[in-house]
PDB file of N, CA and C in Angstrom:
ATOM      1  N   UNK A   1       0.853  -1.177   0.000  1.00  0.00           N
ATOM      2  CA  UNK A   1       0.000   0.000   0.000  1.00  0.00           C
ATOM      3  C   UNK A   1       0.897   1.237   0.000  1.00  0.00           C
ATOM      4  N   UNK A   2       0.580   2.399  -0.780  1.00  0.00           N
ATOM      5  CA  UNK A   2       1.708   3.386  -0.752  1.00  0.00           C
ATOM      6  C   UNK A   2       1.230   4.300   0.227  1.00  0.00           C
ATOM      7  N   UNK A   3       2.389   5.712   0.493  1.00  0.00           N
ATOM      8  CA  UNK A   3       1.622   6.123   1.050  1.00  0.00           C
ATOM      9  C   UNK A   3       0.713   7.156   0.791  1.00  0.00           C
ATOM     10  N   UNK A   4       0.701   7.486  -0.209  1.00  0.00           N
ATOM     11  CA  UNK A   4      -0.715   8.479  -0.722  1.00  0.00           C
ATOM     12  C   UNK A   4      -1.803   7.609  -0.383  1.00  0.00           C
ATOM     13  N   UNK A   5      -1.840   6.504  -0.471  1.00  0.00           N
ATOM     14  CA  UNK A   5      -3.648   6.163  -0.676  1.00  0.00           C
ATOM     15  C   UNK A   5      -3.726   5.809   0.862  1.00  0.00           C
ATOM     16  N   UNK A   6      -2.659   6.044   1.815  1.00  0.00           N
ATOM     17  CA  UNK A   6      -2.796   5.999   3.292  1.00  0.00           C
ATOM     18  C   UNK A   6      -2.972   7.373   3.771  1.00  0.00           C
ATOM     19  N   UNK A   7      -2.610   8.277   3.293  1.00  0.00           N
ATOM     20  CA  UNK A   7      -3.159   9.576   3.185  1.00  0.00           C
ATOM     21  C   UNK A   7      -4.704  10.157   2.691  1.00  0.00           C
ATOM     22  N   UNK A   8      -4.885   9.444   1.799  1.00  0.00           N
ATOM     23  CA  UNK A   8      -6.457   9.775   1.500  1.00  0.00           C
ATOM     24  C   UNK A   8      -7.235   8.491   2.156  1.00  0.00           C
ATOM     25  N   UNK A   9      -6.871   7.413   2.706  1.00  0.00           N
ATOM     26  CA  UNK A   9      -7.662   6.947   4.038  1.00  0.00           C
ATOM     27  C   UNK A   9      -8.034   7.924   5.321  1.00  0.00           C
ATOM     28  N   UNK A  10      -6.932   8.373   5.602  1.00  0.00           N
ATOM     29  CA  UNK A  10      -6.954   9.729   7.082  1.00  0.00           C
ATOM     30  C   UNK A  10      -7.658  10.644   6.676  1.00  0.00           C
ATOM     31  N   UNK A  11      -7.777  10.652   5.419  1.00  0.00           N
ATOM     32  CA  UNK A  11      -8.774  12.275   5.133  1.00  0.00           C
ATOM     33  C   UNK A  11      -9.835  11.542   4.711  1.00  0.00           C
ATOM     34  N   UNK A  12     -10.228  10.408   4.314  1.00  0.00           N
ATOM     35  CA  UNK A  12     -11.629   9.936   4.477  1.00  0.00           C
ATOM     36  C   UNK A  12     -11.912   9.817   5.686  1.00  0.00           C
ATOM     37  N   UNK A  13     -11.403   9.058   6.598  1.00  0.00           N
ATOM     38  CA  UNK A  13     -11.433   9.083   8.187  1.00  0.00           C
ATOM     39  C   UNK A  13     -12.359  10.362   8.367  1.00  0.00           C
ATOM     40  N   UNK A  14     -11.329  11.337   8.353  1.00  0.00           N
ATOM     41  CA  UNK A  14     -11.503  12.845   8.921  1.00  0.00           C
ATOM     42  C   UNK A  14     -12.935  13.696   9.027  1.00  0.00           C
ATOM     43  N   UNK A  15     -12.719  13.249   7.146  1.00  0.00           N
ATOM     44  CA  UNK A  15     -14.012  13.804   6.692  1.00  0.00           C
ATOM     45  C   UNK A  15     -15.371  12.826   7.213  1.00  0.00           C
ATOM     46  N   UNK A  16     -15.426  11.550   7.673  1.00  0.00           N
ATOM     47  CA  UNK A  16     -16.634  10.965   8.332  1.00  0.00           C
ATOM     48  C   UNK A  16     -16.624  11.484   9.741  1.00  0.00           C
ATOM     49  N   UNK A  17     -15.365  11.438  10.012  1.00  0.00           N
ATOM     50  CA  UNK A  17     -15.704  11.678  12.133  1.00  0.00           C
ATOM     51  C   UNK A  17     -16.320  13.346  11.200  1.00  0.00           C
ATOM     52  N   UNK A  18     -16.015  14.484  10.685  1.00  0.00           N
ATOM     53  CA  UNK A  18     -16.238  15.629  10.491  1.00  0.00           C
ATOM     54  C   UNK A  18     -18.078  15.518  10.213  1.00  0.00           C
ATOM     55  N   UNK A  19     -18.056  14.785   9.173  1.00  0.00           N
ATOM     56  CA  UNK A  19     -19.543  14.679   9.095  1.00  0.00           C
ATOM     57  C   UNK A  19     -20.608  14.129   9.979  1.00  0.00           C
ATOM     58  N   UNK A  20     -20.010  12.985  10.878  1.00  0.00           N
ATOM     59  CA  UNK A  20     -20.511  12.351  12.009  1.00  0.00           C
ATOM     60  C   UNK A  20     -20.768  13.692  13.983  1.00  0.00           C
ATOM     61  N   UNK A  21     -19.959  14.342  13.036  1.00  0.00           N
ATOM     62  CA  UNK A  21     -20.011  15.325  13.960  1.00  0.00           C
ATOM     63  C   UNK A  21     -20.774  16.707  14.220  1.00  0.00           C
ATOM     64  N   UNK A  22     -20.806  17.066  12.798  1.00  0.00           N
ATOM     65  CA  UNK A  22     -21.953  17.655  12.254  1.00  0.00           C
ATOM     66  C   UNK A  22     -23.356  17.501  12.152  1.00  0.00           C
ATOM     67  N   UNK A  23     -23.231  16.104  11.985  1.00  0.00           N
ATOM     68  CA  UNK A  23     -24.752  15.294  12.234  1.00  0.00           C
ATOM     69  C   UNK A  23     -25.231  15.746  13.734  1.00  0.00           C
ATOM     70  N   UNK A  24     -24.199  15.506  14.630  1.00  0.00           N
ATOM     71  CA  UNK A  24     -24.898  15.328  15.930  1.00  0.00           C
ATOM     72  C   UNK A  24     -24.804  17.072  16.200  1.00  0.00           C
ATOM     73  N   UNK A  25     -24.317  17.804  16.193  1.00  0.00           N
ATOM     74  CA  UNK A  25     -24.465  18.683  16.132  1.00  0.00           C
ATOM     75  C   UNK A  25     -26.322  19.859  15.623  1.00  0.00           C
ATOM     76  N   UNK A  26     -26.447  18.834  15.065  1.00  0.00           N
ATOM     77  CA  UNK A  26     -27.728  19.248  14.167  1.00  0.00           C
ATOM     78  C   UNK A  26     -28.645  18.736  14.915  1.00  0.00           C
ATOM     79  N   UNK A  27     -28.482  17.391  15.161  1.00  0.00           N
ATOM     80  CA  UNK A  27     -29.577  16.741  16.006  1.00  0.00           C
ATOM     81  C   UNK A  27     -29.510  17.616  17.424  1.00  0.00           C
ATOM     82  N   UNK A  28     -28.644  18.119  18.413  1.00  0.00           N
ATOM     83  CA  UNK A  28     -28.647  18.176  19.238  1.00  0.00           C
ATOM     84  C   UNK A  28     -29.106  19.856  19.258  1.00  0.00           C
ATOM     85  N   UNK A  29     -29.231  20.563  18.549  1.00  0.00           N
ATOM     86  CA  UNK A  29     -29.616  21.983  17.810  1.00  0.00           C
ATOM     87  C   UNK A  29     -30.820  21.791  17.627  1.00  0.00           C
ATOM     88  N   UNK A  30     -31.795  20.932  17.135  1.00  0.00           N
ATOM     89  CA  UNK A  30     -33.045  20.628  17.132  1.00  0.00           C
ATOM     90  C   UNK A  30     -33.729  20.341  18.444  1.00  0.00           C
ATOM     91  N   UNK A  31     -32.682  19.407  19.068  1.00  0.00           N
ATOM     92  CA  UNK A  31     -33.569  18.936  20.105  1.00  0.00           C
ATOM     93  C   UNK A  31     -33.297  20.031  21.206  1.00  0.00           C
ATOM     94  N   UNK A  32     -32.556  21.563  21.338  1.00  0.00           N
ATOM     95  CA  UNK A  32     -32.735  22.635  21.831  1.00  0.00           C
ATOM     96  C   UNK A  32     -33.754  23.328  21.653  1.00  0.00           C
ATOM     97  N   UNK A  33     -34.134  23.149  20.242  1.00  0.00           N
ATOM     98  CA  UNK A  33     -34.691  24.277  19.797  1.00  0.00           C
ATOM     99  C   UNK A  33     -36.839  23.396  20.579  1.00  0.00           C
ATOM    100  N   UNK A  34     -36.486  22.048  20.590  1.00  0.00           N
ATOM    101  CA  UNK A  34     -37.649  21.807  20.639  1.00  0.00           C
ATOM    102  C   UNK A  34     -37.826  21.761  21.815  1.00  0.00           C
ATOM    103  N   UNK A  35     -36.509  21.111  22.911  1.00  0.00           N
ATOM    104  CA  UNK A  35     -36.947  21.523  24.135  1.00  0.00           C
ATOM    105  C   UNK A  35     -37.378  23.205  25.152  1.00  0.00           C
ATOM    106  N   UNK A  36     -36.762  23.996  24.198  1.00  0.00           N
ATOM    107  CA  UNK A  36     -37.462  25.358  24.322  1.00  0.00           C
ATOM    108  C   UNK A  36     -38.593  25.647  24.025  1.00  0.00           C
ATOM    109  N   UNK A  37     -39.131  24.989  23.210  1.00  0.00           N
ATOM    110  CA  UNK A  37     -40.306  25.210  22.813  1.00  0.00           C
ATOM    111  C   UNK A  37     -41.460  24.619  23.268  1.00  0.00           C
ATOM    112  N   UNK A  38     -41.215  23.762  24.158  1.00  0.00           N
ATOM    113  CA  UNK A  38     -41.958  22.978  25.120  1.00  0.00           C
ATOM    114  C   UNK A  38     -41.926  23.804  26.228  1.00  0.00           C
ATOM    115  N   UNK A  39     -40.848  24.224  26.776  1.00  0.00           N
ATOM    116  CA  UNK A  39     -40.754  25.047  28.272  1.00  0.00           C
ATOM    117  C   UNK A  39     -41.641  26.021  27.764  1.00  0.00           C
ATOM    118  N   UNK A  40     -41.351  26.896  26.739  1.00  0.00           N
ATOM    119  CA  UNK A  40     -42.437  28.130  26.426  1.00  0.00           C
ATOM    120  C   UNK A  40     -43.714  27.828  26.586  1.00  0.00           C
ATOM    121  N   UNK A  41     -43.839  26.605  25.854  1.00  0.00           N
ATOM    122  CA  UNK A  41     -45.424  26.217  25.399  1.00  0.00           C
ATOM    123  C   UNK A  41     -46.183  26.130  26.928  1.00  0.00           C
ATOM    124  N   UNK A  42     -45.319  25.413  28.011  1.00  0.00           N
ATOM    125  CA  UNK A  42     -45.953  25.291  29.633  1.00  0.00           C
ATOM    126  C   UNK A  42     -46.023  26.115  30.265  1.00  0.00           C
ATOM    127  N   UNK A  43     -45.155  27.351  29.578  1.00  0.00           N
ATOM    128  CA  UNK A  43     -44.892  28.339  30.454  1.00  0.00           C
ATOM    129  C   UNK A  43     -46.201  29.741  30.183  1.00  0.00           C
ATOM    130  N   UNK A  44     -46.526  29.480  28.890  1.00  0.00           N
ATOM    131  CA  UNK A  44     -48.098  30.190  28.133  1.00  0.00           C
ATOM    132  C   UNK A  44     -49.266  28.879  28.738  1.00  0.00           C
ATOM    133  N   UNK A  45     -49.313  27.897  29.266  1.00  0.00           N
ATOM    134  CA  UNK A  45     -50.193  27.175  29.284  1.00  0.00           C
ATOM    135  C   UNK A  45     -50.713  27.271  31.059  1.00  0.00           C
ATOM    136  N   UNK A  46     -49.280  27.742  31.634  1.00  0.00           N
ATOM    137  CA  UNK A  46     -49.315  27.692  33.130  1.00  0.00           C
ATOM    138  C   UNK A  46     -49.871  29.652  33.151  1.00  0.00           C
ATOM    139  N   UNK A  47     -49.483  30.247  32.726  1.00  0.00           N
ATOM    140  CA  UNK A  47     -49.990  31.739  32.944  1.00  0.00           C
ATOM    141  C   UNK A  47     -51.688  31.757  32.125  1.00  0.00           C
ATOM    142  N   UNK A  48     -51.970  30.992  31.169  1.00  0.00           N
ATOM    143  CA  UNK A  48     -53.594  30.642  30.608  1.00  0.00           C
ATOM    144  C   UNK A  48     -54.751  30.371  31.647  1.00  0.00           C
ATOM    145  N   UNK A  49     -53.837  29.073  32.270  1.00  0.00           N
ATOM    146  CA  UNK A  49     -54.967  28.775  33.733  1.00  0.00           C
ATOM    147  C   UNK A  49     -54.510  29.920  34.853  1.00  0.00           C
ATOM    148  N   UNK A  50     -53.385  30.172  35.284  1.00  0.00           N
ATOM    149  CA  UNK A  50     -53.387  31.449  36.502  1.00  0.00           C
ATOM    150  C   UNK A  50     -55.036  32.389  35.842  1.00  0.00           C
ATOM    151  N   UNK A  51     -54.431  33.060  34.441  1.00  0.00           N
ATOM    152  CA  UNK A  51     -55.426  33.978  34.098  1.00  0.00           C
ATOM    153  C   UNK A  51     -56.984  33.769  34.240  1.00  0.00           C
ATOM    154  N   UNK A  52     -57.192  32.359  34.089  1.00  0.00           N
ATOM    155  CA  UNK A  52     -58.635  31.973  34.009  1.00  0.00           C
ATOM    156  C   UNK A  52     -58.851  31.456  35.099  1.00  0.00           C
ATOM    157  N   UNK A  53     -58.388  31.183  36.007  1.00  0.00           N
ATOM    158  CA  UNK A  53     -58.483  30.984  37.466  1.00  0.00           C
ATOM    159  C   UNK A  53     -59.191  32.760  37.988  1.00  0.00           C
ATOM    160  N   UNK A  54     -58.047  33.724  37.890  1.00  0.00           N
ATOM    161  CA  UNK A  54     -58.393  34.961  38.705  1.00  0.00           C
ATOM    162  C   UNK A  54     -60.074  35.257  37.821  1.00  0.00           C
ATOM    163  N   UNK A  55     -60.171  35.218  36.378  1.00  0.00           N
ATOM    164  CA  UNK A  55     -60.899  35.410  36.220  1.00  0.00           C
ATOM    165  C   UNK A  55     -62.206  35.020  36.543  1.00  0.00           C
ATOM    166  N   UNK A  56     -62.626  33.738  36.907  1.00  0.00           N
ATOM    167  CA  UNK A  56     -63.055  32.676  37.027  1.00  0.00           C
ATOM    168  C   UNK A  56     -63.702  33.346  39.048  1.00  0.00           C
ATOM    169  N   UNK A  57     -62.941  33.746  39.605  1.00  0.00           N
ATOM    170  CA  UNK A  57     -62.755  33.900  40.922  1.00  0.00           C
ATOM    171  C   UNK A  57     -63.148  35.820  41.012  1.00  0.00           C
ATOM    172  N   UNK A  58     -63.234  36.160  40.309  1.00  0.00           N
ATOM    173  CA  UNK A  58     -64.010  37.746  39.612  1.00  0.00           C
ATOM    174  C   UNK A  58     -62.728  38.452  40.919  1.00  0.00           C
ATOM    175  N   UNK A  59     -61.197  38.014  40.818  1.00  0.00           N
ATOM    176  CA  UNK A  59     -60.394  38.941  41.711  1.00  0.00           C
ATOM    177  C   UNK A  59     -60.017  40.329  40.813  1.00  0.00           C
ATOM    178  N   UNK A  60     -59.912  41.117  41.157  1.00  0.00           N
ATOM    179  CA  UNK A  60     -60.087  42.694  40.442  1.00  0.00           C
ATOM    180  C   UNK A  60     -58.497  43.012  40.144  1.00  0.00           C
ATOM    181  N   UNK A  61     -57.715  43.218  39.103  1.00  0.00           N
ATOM    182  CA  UNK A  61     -57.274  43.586  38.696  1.00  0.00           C
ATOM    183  C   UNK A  61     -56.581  44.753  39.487  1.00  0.00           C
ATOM    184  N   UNK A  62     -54.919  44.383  39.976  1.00  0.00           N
ATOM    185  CA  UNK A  62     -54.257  45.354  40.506  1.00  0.00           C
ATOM    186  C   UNK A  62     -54.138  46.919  40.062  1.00  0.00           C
ATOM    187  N   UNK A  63     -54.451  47.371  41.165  1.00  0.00           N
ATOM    188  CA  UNK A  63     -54.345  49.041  40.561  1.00  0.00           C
ATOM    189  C   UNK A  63     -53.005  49.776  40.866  1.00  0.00           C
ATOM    190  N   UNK A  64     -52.049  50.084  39.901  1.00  0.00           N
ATOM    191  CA  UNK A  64     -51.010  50.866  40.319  1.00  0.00           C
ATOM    192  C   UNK A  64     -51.191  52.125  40.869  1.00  0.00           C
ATOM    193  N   UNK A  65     -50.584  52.890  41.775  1.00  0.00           N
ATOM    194  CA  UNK A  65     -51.019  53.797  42.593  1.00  0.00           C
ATOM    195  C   UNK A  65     -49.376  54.847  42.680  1.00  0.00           C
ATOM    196  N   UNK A  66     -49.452  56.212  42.592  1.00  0.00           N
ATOM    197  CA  UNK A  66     -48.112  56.475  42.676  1.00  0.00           C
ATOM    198  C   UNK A  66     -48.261  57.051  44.023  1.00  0.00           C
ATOM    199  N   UNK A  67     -46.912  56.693  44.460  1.00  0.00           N
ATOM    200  CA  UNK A  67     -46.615  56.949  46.143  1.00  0.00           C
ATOM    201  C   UNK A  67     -45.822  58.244  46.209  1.00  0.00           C
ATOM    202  N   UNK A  68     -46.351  59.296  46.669  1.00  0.00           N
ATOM    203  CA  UNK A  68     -45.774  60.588  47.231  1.00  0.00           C
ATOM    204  C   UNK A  68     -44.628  60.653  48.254  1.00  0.00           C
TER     205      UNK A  68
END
């Protein structure tokens, strides 16, 4: 085997760990993007019921007041 074509083995190597790495990279970028989007989604779903709770319970709406 010479050594050029042991040279373009290491850069095939390279280039799979490179692409294998990229892959996960992507996957793990998605699964950010979706686990954010779940926290948001509970986080609009948990302030939906607070809101319809007070409403629900006819509590009056805080009045800001300026203090002298």
């Amino acid at each position: 085997m010479s050594s050029k074509t042991r040279i373009i083995v290491l850069h095939m190597k390279e280039i799979i760990y490179t692409a294998v790495f990229l892959a996960l990279a992507v996957v793990l970028a998605i699964l950010l993007v979706v686990v954010l989007a779940v926290i948001l989604a509970v986080v609009l779903i948990v302030l939906l019921v607070v809101v319809l709770i007070l409403v629900v319970h006819d509590v009056p709406p805080v009045q800001l007041r300026c203090v002298e």
